[in-house]
Protein backbone atom coordinates (compact mmCIF):
# COMPACT_ATOMS: atom_id res chain seq x y z
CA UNK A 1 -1.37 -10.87 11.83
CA UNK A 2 -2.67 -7.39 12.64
CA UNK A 3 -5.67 -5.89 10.81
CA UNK A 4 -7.16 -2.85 9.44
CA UNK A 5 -10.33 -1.46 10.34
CA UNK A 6 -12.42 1.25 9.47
CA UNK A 7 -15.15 1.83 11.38
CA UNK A 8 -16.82 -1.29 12.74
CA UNK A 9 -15.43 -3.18 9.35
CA UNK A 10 -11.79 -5.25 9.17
CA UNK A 11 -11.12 -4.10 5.62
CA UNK A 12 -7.44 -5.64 5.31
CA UNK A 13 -5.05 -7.58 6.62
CA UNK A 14 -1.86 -5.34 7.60
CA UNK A 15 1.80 -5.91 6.93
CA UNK A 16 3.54 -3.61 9.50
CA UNK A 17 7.05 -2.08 8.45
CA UNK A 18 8.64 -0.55 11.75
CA UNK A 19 12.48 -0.29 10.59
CA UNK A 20 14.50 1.11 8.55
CA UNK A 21 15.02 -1.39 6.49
CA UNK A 22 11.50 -2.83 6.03
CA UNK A 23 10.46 0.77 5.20
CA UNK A 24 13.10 1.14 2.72
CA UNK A 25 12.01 -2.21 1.00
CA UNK A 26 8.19 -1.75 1.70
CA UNK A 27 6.31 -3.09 -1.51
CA UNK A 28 9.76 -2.81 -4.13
CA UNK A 29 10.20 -6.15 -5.99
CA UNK A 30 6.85 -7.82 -4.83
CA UNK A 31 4.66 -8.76 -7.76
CA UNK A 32 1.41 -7.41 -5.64
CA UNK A 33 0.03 -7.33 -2.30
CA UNK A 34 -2.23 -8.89 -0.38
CA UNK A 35 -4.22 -6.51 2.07
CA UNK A 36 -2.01 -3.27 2.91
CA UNK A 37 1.02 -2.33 4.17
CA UNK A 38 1.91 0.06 7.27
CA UNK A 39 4.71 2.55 7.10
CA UNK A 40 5.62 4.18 10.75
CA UNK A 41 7.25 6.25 10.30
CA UNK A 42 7.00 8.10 6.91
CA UNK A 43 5.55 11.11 5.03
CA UNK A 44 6.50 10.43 1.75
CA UNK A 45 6.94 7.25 -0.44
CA UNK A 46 8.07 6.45 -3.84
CA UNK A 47 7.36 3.89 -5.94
CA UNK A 48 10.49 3.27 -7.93
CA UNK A 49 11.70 -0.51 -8.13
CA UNK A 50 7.61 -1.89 -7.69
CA UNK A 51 6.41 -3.48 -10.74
CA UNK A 52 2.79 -2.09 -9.92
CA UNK A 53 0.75 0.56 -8.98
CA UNK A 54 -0.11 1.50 -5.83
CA UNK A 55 -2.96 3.49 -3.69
CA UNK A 56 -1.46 5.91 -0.80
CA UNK A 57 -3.08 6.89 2.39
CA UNK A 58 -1.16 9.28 4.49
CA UNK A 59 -2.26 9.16 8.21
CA UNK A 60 -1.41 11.41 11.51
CA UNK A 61 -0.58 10.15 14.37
CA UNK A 62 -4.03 9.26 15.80
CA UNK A 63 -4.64 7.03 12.28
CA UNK A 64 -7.00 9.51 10.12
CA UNK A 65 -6.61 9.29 7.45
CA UNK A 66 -5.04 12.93 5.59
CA UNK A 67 -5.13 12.27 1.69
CA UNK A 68 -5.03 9.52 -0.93
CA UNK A 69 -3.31 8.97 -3.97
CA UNK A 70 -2.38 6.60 -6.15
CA UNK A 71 0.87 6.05 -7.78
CA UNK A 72 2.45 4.77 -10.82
CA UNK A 73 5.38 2.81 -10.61
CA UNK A 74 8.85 5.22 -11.06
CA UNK A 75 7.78 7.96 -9.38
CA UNK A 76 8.30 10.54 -6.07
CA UNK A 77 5.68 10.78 -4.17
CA UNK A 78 4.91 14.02 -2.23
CA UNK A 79 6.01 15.20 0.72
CA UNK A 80 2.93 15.94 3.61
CA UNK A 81 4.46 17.30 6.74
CA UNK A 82 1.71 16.44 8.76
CA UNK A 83 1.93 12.62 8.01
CA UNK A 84 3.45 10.23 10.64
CA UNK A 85 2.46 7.06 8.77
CA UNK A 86 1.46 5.88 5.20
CA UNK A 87 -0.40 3.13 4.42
CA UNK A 88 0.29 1.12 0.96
CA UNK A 89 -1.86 -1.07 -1.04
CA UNK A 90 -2.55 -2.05 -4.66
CA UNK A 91 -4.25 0.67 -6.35
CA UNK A 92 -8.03 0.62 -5.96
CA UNK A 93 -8.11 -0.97 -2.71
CA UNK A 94 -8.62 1.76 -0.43
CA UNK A 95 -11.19 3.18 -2.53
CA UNK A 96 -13.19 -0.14 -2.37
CA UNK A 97 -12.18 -0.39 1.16
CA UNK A 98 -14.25 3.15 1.89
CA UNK A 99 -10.71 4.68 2.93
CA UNK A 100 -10.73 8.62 1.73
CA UNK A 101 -9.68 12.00 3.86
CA UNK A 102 -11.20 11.99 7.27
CA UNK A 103 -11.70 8.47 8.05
CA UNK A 104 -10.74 7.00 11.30
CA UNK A 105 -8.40 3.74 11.16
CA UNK A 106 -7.43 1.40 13.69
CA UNK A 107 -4.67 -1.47 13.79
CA UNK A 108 -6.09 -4.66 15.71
CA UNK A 109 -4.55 -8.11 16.30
């Protein structure tokens, strides 16, 4: 199973979703998640259909890390045009995990 890292720290393990399909499913009908999961493509997510709320990092396409949100569930998320990936987890993880604007992430394992 691949990991996330930030900085010198593995601060997740990562579910990757690389198709259509597993992004269109990402985190709807799961009762939580353990670690995070990887969106690539995407620059935008929703959270309609997930019975919890989630934190949202958008990344380019070198893995820094361009905002962070976190979402209800029902709702649209917003659009960033400069995204290439998003990266999902239960809300309050990537705070705790040190993950805000301008960090450097890497994908190992």
């Amino acid at each position: 199973m691949p990991w996330l890292v930030a900085g010198d720290h593995v601060v997740a393990s990562l579910e990757i979703a690389d198709t259509h399909t597993s992004r269109r499913r990402g985190l709807i009908g799961r009762d939580g998640i353990e670690g995070a999961l990887l969106l690539d493509p995407a620059r935008s997510v929703h959270t309609i259909g997930m019975k919890f709320p989630i934190d949202v990092a958008h990344l380019d396409n070198d893995l820094v890390v361009l905002s962070v949100t976190t979402m209800k569930p029902g709702r649209l998320g917003r659009y960033h045009p400069h995204a290439r990936k998003v990266i999902e987890a239960e809300a309050g993880m990537l705070h705790r995990w040190g993950i805000e604007p301008g960090v450097q992430l890497e994908i190992r394992g």
